[in-house]
Protein backbone atom coordinates (compact mmCIF):
# COMPACT_ATOMS: atom_id res chain seq x y z
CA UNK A 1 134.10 113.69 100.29
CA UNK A 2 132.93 110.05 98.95
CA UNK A 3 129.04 110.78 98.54
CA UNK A 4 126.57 107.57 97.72
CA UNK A 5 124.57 107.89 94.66
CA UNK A 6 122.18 110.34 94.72
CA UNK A 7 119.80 109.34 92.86
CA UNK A 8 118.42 105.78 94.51
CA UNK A 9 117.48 102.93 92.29
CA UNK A 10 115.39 99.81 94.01
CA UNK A 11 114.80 97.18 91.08
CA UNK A 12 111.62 95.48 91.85
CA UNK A 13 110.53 92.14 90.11
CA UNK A 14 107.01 91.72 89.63
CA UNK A 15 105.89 88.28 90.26
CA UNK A 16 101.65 89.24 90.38
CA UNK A 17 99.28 92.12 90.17
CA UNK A 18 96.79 90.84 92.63
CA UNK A 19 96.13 92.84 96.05
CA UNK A 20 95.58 91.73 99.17
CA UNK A 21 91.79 91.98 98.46
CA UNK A 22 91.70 89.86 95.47
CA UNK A 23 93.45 86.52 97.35
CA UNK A 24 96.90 87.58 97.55
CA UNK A 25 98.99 85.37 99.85
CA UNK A 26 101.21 85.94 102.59
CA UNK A 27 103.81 84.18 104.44
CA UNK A 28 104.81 85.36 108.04
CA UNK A 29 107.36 83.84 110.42
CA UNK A 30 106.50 83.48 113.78
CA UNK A 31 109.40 83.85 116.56
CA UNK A 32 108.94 81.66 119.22
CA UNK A 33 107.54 78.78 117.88
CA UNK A 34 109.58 78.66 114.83
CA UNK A 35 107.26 77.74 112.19
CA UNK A 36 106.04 80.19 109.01
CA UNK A 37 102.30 80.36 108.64
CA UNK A 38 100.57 80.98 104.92
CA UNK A 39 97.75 83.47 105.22
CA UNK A 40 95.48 83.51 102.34
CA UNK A 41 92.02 85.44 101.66
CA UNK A 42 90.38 82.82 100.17
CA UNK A 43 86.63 84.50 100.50
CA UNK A 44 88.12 87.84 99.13
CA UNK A 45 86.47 89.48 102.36
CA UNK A 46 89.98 91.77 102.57
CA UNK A 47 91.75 89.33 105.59
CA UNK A 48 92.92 85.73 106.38
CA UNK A 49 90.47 85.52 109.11
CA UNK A 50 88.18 82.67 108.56
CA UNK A 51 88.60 78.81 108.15
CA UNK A 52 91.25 77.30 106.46
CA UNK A 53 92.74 80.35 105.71
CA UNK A 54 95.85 80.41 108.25
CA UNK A 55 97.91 77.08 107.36
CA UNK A 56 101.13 75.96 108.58
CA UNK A 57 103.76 76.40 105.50
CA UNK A 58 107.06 75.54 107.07
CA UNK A 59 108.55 74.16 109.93
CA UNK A 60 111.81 73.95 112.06
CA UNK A 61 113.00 76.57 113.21
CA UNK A 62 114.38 77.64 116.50
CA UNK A 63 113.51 80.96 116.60
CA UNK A 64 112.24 82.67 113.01
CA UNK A 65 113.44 85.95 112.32
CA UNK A 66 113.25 87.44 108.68
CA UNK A 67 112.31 86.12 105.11
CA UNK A 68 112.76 86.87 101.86
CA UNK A 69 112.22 85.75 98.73
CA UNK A 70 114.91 83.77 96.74
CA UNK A 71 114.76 82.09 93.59
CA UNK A 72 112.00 79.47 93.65
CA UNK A 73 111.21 79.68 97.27
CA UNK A 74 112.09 82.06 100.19
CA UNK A 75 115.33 82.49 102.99
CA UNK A 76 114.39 81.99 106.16
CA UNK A 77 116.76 83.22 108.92
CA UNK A 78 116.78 81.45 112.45
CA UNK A 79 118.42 83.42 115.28
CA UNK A 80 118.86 80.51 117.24
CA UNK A 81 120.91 78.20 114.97
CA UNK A 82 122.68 81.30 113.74
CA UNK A 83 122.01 79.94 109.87
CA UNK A 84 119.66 80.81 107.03
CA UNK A 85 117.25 77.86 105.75
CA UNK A 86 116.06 77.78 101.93
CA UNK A 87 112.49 76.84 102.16
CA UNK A 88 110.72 75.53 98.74
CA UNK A 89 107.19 73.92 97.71
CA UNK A 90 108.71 71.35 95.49
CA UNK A 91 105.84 68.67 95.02
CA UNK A 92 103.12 71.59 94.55
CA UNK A 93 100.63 70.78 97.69
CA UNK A 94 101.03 73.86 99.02
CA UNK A 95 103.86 74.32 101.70
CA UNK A 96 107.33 73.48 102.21
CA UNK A 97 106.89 70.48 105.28
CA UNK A 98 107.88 67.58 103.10
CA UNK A 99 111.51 65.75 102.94
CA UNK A 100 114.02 67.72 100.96
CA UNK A 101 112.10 70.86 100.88
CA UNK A 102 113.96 72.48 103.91
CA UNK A 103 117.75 73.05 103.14
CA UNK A 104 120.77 74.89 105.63
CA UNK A 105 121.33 78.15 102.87
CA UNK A 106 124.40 79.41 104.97
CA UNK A 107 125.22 79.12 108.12
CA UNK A 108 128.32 80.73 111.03
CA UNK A 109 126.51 83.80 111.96
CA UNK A 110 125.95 84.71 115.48
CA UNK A 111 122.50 86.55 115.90
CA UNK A 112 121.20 87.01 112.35
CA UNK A 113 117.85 88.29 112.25
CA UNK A 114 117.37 90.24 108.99
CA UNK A 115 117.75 89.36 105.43
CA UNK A 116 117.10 90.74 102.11
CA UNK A 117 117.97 89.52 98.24
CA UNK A 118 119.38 91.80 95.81
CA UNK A 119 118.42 91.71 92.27
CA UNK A 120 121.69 89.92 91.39
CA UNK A 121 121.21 86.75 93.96
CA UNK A 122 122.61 88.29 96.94
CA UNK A 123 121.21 87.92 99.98
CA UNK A 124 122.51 90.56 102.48
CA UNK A 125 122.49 89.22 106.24
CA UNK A 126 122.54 91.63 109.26
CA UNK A 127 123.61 90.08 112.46
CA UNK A 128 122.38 92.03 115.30
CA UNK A 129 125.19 90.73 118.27
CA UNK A 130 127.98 91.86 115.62
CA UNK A 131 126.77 94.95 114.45
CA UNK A 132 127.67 93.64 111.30
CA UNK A 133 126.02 92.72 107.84
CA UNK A 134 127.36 89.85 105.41
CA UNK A 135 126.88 88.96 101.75
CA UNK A 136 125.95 85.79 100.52
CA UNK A 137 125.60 84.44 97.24
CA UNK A 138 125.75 80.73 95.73
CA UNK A 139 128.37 81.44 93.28
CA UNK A 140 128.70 77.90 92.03
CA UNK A 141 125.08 76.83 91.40
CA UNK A 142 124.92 74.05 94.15
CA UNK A 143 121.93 75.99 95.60
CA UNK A 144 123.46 77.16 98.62
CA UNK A 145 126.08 79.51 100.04
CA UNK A 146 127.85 77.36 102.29
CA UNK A 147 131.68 77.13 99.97
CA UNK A 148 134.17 78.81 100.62
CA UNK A 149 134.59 82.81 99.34
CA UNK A 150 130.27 82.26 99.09
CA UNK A 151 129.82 84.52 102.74
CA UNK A 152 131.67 87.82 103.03
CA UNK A 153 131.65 90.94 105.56
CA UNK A 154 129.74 93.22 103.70
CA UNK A 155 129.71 96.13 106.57
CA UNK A 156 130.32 96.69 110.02
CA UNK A 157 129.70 99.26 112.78
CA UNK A 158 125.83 99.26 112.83
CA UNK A 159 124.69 99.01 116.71
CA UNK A 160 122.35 96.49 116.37
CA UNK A 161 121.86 95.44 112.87
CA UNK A 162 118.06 94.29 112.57
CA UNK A 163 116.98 94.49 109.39
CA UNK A 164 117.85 94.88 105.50
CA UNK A 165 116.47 96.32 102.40
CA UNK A 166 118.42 95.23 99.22
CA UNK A 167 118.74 96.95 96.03
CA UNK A 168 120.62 96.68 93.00
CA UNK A 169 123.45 99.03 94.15
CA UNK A 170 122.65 100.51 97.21
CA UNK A 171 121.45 98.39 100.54
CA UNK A 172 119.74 99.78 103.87
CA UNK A 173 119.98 98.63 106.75
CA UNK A 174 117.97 99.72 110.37
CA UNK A 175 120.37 100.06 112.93
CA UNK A 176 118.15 99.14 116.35
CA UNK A 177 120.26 100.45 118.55
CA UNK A 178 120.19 103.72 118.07
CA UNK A 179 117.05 104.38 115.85
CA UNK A 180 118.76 104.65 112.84
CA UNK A 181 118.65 103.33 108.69
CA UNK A 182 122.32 103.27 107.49
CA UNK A 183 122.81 103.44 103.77
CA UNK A 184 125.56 100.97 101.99
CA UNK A 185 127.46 101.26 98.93
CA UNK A 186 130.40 99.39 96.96
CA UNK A 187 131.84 102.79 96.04
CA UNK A 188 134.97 101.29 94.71
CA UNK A 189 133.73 98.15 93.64
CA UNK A 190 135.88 96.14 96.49
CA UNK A 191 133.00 93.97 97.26
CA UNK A 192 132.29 95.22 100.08
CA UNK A 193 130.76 98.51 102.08
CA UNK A 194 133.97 98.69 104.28
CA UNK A 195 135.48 101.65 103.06
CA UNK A 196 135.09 105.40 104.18
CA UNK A 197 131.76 106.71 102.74
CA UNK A 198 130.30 103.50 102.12
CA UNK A 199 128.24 103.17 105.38
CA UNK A 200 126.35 106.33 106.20
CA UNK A 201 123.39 107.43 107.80
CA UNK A 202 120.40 107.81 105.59
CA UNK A 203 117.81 109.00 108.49
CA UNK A 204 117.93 110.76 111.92
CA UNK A 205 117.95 109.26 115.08
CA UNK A 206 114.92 110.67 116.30
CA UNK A 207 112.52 107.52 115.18
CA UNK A 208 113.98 105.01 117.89
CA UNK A 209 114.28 101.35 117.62
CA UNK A 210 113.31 100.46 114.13
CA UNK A 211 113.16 97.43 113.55
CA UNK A 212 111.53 96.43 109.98
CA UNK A 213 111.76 97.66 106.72
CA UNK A 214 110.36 97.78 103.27
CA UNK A 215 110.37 99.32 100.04
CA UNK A 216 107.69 101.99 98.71
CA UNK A 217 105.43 102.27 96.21
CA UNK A 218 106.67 105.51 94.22
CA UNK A 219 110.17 105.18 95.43
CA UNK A 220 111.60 105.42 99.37
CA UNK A 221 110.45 102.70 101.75
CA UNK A 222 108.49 102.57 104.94
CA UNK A 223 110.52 102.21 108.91
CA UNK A 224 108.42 100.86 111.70
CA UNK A 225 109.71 101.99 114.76
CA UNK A 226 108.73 99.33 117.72
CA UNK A 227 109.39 101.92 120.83
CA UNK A 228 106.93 104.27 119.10
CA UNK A 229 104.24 102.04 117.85
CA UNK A 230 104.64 103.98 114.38
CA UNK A 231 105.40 102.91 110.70
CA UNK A 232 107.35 106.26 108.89
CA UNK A 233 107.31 107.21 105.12
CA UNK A 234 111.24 107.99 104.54
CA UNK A 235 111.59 109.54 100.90
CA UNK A 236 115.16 111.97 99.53
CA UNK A 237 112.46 114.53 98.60
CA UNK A 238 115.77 116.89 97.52
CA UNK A 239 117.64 114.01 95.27
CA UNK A 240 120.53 115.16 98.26
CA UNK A 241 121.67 111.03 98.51
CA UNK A 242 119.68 110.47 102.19
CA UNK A 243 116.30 111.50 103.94
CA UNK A 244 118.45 113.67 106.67
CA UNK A 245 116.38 117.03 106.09
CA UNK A 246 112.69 118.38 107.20
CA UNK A 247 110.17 116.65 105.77
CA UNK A 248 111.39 113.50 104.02
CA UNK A 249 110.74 111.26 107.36
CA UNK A 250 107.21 111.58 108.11
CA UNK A 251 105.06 109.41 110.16
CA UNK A 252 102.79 106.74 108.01
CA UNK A 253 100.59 105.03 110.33
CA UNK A 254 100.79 104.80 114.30
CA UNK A 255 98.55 103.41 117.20
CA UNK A 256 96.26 106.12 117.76
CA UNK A 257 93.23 104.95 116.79
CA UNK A 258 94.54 101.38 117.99
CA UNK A 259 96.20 98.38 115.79
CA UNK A 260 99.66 99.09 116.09
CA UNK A 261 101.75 97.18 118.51
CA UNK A 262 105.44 96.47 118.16
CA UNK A 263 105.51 96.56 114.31
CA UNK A 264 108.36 94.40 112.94
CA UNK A 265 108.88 93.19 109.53
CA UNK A 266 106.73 94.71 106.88
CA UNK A 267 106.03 93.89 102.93
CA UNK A 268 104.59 95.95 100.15
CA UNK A 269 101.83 94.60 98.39
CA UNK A 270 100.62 95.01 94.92
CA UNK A 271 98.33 98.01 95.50
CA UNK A 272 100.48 99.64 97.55
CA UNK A 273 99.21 98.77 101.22
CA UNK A 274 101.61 97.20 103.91
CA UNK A 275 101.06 94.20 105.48
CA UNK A 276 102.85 94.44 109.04
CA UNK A 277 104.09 91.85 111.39
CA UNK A 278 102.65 93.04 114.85
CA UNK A 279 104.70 91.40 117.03
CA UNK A 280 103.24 92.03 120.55
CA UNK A 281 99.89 92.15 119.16
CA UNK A 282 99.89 88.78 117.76
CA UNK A 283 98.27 89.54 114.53
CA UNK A 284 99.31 90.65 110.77
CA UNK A 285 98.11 94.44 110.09
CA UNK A 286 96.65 95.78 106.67
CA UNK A 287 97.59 99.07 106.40
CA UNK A 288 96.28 100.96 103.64
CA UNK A 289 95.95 104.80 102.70
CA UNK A 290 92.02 104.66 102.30
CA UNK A 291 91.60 108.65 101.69
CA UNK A 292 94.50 109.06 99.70
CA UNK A 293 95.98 111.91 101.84
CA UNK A 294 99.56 110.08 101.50
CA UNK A 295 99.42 108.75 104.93
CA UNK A 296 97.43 105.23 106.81
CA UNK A 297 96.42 107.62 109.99
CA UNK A 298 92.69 107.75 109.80
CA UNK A 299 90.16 105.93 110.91
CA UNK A 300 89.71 102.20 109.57
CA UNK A 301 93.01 102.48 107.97
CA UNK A 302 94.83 100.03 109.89
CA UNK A 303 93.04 96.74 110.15
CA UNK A 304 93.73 92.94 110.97
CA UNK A 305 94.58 90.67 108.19
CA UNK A 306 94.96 87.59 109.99
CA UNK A 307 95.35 86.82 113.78
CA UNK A 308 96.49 84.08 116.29
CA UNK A 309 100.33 83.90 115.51
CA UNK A 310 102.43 83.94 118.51
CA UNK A 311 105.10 86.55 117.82
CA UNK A 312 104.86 87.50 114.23
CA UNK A 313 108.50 88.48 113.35
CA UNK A 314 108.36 89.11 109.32
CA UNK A 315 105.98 89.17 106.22
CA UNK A 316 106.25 88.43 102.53
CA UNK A 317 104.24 88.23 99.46
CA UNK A 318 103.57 84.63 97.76
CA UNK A 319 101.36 85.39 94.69
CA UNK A 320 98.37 82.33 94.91
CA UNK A 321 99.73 79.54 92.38
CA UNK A 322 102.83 81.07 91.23
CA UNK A 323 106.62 80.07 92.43
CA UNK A 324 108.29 82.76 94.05
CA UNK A 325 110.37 85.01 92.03
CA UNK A 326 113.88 86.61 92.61
């Protein structure tokens, strides 16, 4: 039987060493009003609470779904318009509302909502109506993805395709539907995830309706499951190719002592805490492991970072006076 790697390589690039504490700033998309927000911690008081420190950074969407970082600005999907917009800073003041700095990326999709770049320039598209994710890369330098032979099915048969993780060989993507993170390889370097042993589960189905995803410090990534209120820890403890056995999906963070409420996209930052789109609860979440104990379920470990955003959809990191990086 066709098995996928088993030993899991995610190639991060590091653009910054700040933390959230020491001004790090965000960018979050916010569903229903279609705009992405820049959250910054100017004071250095550990959120994007206070004046001046929530500021609108792009505009024009329909409905905002997932970012990610590409090049010298970020992806932006909207569900709506069934397209992904490139979003970039280019006159330096700050955010991306000025002429020109708002481009159609690639478009034809029919519900995309997550979105993820690969080392290599790929940005991997799930589209949750079709169950299906696509490739897209701007193979001719024209800075977008909108020739022909640029946008290819990548895979196909995940219920509900919501969100992607991209790595250099290997992508995951969180199958809604049914609770699931399917694991995708180009096992016979076809392009393409198509072929038998190329899509395969990577987690149970027990965690129910995931719906964001992100990489771990120390190897793995984090699942935030929106029926359960909970954000999981998913590492292949066993080097066995998936996290399928006892013990390598464990719950990270969860609701208990309040916070948590519809978790959606998540990001990684610097120092190893999560900052969480809380969809339902209006608000971006700092989760961090305060005690060290390897999980965020204590007291005072989940906290708000910024609030008043509609329906906060996605996160990602945008180190303070720095373009984005690839």
């Amino acid at each position: 039987m066709i098995r996928l790697r088993d030993v899991i390589t995610m190639t991060l690039v590091v653009c910054a060493t700040a933390t959230v504490d020491a001004g790090q700033s965000y960018l979050v998309s916010d569903r229903y009003v279609g705009q992405i927000q820049r959250l910054e911690d100017v004071n250095g008081d550990g959120d994007a609470l206070d004046a001046g420190e929530r500021l609108l950074w792009g505009d024009g969407l329909s409905n905002a779904a997932e970012l990610s970082r590409y090049r010298s600005g970020i992806l932006a999907l909207d569900s709506i318009s069934a397209r992904a917009l490139y979003y970039q800073d280019l006159n330096g003041d700050g955010d991306a509302l000025d002429a020109g700095e708002s481009t159609i990326w690639t478009e034809g999709f029919s519900n995309p909502f997550g979105v993820d770049v690969s080392p290599d320039g790929s940005a991997y598209i799930s589209d949750y109506a079709t169950h299906q994710v696509f490739r897209a890369r701007d193979d001719n330098g024209d800075g977008d993805a909108l020739d022909a032979g640029e946008k290819l099915l990548y895979a196909d048969n995940i219920q509900g395709a919501v969100s992607v993780l991209a790595g250099a060989n290997e992508q995951f993507v969180v199958a809604f539907n049914s609770g699931q993170v399917h694991a995708l390889g180009d096992i016979n370097a076809d392009g393409d995830a198509l072929d038998a042993g190329e899509n395969v589960p990577h987690t149970p189905n027990s965690i129910t309706w995931v719906e964001g995803i992100t990489q771990r410090v120390g190897g793995g990534y984090y699942a935030g499951s929106w029926f359960y209120d909970t954000i999981y820890q998913v590492v292949d403890r066993n080097g066995d190719g998936d996290a399928l056995d006892v013990g390598e999906v464990l719950s990270y963070a969860d609701n208990f002592f309040g916070g948590l409420n519809d978790p959606w996209g998540m990001t990684t930052g610097a120092g190893g805490e999560l900052l969480v789109a809380n969809a339902s609860g209006a608000n971006v979440l700092v989760v961090r492991d305060k005690n060290r104990d390897g999980d965020a379920l204590d007291l005072g470990e989940v906290a708000v970072f910024a609030d008043g955003i509609n329906a906060p959809v996605d996160v990602v990191a945008l180190p303070i006076g720095q373009l984005l990086c690839t």
